[in-house]
PDB file of N, CA and C in Angstrom:
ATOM      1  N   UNK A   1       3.170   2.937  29.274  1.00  0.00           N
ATOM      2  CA  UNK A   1       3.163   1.581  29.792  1.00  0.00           C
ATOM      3  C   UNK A   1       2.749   1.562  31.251  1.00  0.00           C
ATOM      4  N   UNK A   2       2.822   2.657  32.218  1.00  0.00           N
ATOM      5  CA  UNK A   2       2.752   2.800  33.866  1.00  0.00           C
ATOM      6  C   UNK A   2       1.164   2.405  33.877  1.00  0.00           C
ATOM      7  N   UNK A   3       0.333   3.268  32.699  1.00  0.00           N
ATOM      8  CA  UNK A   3      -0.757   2.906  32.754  1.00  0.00           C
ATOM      9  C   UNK A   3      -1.712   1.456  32.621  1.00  0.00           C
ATOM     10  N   UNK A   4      -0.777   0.745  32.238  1.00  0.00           N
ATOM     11  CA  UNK A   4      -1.611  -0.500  31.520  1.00  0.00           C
ATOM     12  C   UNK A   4      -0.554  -1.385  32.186  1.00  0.00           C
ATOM     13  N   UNK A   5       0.274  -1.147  33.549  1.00  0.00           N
ATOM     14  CA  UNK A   5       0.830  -1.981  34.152  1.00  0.00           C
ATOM     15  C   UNK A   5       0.089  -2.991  34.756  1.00  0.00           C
ATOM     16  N   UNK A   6      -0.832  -2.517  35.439  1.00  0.00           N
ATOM     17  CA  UNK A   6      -1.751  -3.795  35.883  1.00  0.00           C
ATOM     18  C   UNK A   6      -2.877  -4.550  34.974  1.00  0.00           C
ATOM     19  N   UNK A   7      -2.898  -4.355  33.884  1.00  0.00           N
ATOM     20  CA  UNK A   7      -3.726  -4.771  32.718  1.00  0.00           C
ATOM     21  C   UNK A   7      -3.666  -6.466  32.527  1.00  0.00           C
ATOM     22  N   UNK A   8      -4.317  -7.233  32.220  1.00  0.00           N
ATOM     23  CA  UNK A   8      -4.522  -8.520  32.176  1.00  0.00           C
ATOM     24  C   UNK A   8      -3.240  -8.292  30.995  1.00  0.00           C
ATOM     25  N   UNK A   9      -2.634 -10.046  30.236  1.00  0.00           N
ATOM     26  CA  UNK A   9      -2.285 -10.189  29.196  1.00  0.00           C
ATOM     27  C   UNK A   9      -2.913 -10.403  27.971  1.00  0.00           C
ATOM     28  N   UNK A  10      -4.399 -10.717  28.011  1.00  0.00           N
ATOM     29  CA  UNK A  10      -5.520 -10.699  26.785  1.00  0.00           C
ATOM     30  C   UNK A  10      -5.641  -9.420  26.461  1.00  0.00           C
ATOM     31  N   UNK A  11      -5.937  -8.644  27.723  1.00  0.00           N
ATOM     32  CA  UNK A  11      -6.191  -7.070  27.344  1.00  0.00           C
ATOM     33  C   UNK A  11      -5.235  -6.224  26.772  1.00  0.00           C
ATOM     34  N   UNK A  12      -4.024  -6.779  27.117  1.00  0.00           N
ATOM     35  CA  UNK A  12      -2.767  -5.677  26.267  1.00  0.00           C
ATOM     36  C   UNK A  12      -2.915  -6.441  24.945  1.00  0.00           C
ATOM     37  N   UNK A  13      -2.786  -7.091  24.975  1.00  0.00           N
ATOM     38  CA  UNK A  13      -3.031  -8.309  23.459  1.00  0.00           C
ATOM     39  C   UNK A  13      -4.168  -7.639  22.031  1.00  0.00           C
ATOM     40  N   UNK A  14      -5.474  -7.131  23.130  1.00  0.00           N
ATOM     41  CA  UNK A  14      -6.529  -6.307  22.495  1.00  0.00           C
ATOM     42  C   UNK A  14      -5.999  -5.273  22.009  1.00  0.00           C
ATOM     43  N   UNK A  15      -5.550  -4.612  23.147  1.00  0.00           N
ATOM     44  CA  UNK A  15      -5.056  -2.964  22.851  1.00  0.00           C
ATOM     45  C   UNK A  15      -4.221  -2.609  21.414  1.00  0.00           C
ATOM     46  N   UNK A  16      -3.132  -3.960  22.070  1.00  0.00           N
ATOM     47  CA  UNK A  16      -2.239  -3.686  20.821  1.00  0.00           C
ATOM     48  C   UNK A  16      -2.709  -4.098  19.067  1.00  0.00           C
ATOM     49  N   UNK A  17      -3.479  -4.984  19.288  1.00  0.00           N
ATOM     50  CA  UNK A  17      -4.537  -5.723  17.909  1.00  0.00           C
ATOM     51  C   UNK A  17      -5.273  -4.134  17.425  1.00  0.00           C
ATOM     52  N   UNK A  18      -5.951  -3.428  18.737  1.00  0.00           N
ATOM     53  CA  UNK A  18      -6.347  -2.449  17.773  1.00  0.00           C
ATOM     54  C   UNK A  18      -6.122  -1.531  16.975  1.00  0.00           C
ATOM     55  N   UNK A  19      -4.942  -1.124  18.012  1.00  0.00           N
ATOM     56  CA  UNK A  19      -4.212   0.013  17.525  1.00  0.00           C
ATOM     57  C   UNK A  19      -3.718  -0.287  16.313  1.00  0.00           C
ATOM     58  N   UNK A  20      -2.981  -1.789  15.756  1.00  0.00           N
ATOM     59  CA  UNK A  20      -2.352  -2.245  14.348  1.00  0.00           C
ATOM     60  C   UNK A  20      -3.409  -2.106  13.847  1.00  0.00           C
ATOM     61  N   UNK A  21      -4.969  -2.751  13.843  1.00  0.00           N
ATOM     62  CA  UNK A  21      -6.104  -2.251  13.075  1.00  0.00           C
ATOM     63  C   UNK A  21      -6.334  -0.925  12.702  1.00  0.00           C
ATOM     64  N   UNK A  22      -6.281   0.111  12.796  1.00  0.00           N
ATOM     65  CA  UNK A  22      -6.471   1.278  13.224  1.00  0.00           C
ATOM     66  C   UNK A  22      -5.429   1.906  12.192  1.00  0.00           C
ATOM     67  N   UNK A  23      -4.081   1.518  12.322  1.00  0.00           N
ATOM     68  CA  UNK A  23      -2.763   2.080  11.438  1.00  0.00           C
ATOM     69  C   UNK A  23      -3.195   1.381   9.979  1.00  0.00           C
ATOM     70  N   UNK A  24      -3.616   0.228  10.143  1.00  0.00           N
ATOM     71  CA  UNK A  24      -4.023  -0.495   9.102  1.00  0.00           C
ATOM     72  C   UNK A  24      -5.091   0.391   8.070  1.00  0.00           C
ATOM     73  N   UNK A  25      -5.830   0.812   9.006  1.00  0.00           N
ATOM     74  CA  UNK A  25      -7.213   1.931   8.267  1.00  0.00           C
ATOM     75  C   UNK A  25      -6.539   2.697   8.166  1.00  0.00           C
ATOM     76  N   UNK A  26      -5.839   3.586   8.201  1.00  0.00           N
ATOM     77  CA  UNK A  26      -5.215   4.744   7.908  1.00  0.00           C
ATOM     78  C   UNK A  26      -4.014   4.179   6.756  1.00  0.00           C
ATOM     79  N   UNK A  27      -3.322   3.232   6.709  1.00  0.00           N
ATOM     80  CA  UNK A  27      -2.587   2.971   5.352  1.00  0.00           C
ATOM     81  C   UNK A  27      -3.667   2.872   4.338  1.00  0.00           C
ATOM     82  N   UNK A  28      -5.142   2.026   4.449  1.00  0.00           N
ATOM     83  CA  UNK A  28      -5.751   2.241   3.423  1.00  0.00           C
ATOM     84  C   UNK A  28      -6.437   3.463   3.013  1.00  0.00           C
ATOM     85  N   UNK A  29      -6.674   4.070   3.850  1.00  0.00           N
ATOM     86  CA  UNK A  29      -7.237   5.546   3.347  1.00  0.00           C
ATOM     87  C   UNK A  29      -6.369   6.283   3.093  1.00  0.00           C
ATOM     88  N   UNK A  30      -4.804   6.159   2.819  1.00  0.00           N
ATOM     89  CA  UNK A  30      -3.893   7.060   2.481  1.00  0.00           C
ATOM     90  C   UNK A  30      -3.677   5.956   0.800  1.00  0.00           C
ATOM     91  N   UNK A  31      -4.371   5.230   0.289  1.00  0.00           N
ATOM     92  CA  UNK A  31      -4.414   4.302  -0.619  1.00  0.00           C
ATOM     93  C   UNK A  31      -5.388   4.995  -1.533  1.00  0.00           C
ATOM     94  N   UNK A  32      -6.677   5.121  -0.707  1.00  0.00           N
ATOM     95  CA  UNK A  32      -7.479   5.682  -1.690  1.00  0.00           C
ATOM     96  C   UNK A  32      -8.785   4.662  -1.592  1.00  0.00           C
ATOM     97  N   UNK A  33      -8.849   3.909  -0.229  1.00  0.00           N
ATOM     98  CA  UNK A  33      -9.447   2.811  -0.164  1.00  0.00           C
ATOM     99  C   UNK A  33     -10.920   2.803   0.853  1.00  0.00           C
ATOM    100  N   UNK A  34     -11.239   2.303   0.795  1.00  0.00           N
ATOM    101  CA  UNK A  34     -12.305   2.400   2.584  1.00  0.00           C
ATOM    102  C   UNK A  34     -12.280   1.086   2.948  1.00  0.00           C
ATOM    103  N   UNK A  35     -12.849   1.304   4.527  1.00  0.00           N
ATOM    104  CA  UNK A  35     -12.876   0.468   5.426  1.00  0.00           C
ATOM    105  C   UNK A  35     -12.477  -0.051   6.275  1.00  0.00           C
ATOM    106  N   UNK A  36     -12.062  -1.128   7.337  1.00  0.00           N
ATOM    107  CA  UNK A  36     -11.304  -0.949   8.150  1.00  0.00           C
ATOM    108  C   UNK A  36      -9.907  -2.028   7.590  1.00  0.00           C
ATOM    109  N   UNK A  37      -8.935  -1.775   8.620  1.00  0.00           N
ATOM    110  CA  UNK A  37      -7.128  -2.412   8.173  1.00  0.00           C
ATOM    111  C   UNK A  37      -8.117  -4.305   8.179  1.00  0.00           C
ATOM    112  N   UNK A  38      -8.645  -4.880   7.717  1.00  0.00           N
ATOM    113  CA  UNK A  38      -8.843  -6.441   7.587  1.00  0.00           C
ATOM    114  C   UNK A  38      -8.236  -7.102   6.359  1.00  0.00           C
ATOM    115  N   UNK A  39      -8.338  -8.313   6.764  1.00  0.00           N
ATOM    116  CA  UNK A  39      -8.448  -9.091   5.779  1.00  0.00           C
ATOM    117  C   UNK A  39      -7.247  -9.072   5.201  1.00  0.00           C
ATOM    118  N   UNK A  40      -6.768  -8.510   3.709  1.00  0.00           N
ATOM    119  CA  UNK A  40      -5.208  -8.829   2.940  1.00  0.00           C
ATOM    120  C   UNK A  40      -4.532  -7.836   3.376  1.00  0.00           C
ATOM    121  N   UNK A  41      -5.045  -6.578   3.995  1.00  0.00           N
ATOM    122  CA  UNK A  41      -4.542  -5.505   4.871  1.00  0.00           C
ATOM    123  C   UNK A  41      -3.169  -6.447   5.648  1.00  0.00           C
ATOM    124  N   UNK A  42      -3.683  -7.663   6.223  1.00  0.00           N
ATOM    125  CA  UNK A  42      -2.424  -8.244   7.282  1.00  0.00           C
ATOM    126  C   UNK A  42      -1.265  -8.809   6.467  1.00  0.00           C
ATOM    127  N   UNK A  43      -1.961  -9.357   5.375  1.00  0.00           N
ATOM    128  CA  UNK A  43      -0.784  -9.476   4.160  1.00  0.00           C
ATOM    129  C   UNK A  43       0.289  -7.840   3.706  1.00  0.00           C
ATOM    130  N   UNK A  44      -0.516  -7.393   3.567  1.00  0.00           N
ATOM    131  CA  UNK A  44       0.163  -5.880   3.189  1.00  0.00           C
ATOM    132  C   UNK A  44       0.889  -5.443   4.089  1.00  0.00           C
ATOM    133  N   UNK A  45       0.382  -5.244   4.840  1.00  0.00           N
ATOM    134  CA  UNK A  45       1.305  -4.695   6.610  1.00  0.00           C
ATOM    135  C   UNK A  45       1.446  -5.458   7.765  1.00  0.00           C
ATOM    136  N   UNK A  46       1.944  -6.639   7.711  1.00  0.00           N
ATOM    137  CA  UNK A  46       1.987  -7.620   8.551  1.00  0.00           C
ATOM    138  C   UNK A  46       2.266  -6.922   9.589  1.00  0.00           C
ATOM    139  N   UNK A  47       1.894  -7.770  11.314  1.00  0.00           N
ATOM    140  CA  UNK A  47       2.868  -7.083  12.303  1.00  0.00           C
ATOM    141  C   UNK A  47       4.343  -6.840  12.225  1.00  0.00           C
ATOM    142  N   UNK A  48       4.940  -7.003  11.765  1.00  0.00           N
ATOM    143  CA  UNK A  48       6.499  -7.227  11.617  1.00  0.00           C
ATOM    144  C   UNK A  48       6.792  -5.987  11.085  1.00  0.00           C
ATOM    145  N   UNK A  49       5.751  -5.015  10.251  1.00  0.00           N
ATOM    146  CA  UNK A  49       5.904  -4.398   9.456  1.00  0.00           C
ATOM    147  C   UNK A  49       5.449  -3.019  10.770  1.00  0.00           C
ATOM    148  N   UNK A  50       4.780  -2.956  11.339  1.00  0.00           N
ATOM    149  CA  UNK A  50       5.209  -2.034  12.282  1.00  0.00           C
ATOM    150  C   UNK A  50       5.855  -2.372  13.495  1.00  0.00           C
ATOM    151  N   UNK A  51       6.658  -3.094  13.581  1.00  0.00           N
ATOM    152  CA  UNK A  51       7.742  -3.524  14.819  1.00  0.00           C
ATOM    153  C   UNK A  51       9.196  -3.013  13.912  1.00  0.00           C
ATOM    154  N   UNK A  52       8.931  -3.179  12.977  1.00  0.00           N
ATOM    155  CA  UNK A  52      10.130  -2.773  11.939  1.00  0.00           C
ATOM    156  C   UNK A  52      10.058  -1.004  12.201  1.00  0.00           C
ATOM    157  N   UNK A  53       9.089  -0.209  11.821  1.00  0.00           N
ATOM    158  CA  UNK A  53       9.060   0.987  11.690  1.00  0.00           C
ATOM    159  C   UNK A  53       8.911   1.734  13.609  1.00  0.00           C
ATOM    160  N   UNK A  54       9.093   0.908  14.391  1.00  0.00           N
ATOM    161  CA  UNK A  54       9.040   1.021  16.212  1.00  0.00           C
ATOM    162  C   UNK A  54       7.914   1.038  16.783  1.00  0.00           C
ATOM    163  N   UNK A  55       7.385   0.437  16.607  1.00  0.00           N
ATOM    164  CA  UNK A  55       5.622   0.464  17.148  1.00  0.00           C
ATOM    165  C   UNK A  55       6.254  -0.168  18.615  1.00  0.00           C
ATOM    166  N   UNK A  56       5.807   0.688  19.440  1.00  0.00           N
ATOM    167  CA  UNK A  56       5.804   0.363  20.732  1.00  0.00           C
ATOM    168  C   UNK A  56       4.377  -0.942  21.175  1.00  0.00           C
ATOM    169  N   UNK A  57       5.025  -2.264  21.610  1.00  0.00           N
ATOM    170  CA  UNK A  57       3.673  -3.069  21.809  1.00  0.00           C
ATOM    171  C   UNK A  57       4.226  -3.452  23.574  1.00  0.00           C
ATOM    172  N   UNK A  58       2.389  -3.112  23.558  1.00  0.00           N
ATOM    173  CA  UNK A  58       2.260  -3.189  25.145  1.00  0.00           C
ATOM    174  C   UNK A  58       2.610  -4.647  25.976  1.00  0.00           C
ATOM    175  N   UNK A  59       2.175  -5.359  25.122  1.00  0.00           N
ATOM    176  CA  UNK A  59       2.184  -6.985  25.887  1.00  0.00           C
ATOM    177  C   UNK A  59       3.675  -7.352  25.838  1.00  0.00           C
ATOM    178  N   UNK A  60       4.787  -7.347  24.818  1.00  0.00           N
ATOM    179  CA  UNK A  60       6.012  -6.983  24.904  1.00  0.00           C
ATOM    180  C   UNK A  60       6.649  -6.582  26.225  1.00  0.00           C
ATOM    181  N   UNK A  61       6.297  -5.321  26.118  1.00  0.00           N
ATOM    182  CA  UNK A  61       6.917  -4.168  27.270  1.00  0.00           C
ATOM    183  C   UNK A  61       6.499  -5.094  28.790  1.00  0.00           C
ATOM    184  N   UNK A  62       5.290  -5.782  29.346  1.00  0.00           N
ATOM    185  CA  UNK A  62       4.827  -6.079  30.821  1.00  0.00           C
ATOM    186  C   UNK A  62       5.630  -7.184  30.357  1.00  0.00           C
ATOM    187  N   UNK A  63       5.802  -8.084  29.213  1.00  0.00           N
ATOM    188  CA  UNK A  63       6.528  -9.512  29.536  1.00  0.00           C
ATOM    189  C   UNK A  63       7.943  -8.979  29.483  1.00  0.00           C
ATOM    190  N   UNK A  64       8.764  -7.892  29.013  1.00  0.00           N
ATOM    191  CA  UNK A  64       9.957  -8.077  29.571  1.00  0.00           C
ATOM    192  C   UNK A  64      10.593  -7.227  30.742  1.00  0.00           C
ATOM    193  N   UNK A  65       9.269  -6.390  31.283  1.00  0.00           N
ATOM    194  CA  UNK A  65       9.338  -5.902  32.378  1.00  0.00           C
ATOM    195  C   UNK A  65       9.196  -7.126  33.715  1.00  0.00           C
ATOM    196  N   UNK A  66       8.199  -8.312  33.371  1.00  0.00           N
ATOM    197  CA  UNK A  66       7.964  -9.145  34.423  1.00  0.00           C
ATOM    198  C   UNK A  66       9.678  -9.927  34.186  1.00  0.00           C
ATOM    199  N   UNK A  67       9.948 -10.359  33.298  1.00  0.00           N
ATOM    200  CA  UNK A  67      11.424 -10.826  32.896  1.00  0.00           C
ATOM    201  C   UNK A  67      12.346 -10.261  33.995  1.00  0.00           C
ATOM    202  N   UNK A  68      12.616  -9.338  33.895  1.00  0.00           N
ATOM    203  CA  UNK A  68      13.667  -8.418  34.434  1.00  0.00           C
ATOM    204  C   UNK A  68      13.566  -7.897  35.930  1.00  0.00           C
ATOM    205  N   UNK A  69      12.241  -8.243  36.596  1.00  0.00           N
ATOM    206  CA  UNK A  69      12.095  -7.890  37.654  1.00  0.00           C
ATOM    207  C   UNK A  69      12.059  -9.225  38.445  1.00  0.00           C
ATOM    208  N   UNK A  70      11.815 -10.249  37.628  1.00  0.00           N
ATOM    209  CA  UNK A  70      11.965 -11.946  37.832  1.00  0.00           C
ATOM    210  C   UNK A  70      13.347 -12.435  38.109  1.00  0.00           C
ATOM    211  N   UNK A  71      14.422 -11.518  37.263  1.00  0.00           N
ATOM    212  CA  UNK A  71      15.509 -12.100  36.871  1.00  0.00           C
ATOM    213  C   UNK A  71      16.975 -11.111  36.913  1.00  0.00           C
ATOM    214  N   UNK A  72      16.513  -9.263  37.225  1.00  0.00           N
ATOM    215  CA  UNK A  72      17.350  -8.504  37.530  1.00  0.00           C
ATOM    216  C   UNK A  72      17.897  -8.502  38.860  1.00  0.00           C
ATOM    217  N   UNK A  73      17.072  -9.267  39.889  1.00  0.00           N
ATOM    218  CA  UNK A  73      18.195  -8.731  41.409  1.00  0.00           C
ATOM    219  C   UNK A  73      19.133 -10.247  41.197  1.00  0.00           C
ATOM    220  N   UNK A  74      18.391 -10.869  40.588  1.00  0.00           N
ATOM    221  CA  UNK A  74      20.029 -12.714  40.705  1.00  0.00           C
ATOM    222  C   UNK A  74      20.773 -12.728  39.451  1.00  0.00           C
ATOM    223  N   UNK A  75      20.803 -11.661  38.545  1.00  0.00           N
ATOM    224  CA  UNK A  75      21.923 -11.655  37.798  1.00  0.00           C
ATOM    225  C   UNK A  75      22.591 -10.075  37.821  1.00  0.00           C
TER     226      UNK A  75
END
Protein backbone atom coordinates (compact mmCIF):
# COMPACT_ATOMS: atom_id res chain seq x y z
CA UNK A 1 0.00 0.00 0.00
CA UNK A 2 3.26 2.63 0.84
CA UNK A 3 3.58 2.27 -2.81
CA UNK A 4 0.36 3.39 -4.30
CA UNK A 5 -0.02 5.93 -1.40
CA UNK A 6 0.04 8.80 -3.57
CA UNK A 7 -1.97 7.16 -6.42
CA UNK A 8 -5.12 9.01 -7.71
CA UNK A 9 -8.59 7.21 -6.54
CA UNK A 10 -9.53 6.12 -10.35
CA UNK A 11 -6.12 4.59 -10.48
CA UNK A 12 -6.37 2.35 -7.36
CA UNK A 13 -9.95 1.66 -8.64
CA UNK A 14 -8.01 0.33 -12.05
CA UNK A 15 -5.45 -1.56 -10.21
CA UNK A 16 -7.79 -3.24 -8.14
CA UNK A 17 -10.45 -4.02 -11.34
CA UNK A 18 -7.44 -5.70 -12.78
CA UNK A 19 -6.07 -7.68 -10.56
CA UNK A 20 -10.04 -9.24 -9.87
CA UNK A 21 -9.84 -9.62 -13.81
CA UNK A 22 -6.81 -11.47 -13.77
CA UNK A 23 -7.98 -13.98 -10.63
CA UNK A 24 -11.02 -14.16 -12.73
CA UNK A 25 -8.75 -15.68 -15.77
CA UNK A 26 -7.12 -17.93 -13.67
CA UNK A 27 -10.55 -19.40 -12.03
CA UNK A 28 -11.42 -19.99 -15.66
CA UNK A 29 -8.43 -21.70 -16.77
CA UNK A 30 -8.45 -23.83 -13.66
CA UNK A 31 -12.22 -24.63 -15.28
CA UNK A 32 -10.95 -25.77 -18.37
CA UNK A 33 -12.00 -22.56 -20.12
CA UNK A 34 -10.19 -19.65 -22.14
CA UNK A 35 -10.11 -16.16 -22.11
CA UNK A 36 -10.18 -13.43 -20.00
CA UNK A 37 -12.34 -13.28 -16.14
CA UNK A 38 -15.52 -11.14 -18.34
CA UNK A 39 -18.73 -11.13 -18.72
CA UNK A 40 -20.80 -14.10 -16.37
CA UNK A 41 -17.23 -14.58 -14.88
CA UNK A 42 -18.67 -11.43 -12.46
CA UNK A 43 -21.72 -13.50 -11.87
CA UNK A 44 -19.54 -16.50 -10.87
CA UNK A 45 -17.02 -14.64 -8.73
CA UNK A 46 -18.52 -11.52 -7.83
CA UNK A 47 -16.30 -8.97 -5.91
CA UNK A 48 -17.64 -10.05 -2.64
CA UNK A 49 -16.35 -13.31 -3.52
CA UNK A 50 -12.76 -12.29 -3.18
CA UNK A 51 -13.22 -9.83 -0.21
CA UNK A 52 -14.71 -12.97 1.36
CA UNK A 53 -11.53 -15.15 0.64
CA UNK A 54 -9.09 -11.54 1.86
CA UNK A 55 -8.23 -9.90 -1.21
CA UNK A 56 -6.45 -7.00 -0.07
CA UNK A 57 -8.16 -3.80 -2.15
CA UNK A 58 -6.14 -0.83 -2.61
CA UNK A 59 -8.81 1.96 -2.85
CA UNK A 60 -10.24 0.53 0.54
CA UNK A 61 -6.90 0.65 2.33
CA UNK A 62 -6.07 4.95 1.11
CA UNK A 63 -9.94 5.61 2.05
CA UNK A 64 -9.57 4.23 5.48
CA UNK A 65 -6.16 5.33 5.87
CA UNK A 66 -7.38 9.06 4.79
CA UNK A 67 -10.37 8.23 7.52
CA UNK A 68 -8.13 7.69 10.32
CA UNK A 69 -5.61 10.23 9.75
CA UNK A 70 -8.78 12.73 9.27
CA UNK A 71 -10.25 11.45 12.39
CA UNK A 72 -7.42 9.60 14.69
CA UNK A 73 -5.73 12.70 16.53
CA UNK A 74 -9.78 14.11 17.70
CA UNK A 75 -10.91 10.86 18.82
Amino acid sequence: MAYFKHAKDNELGGIDGWIRMRLRSILRKRRGCKGRGRGRDHQRWPNRYFTELGLFCLLEAKVSEIISLRYGANH
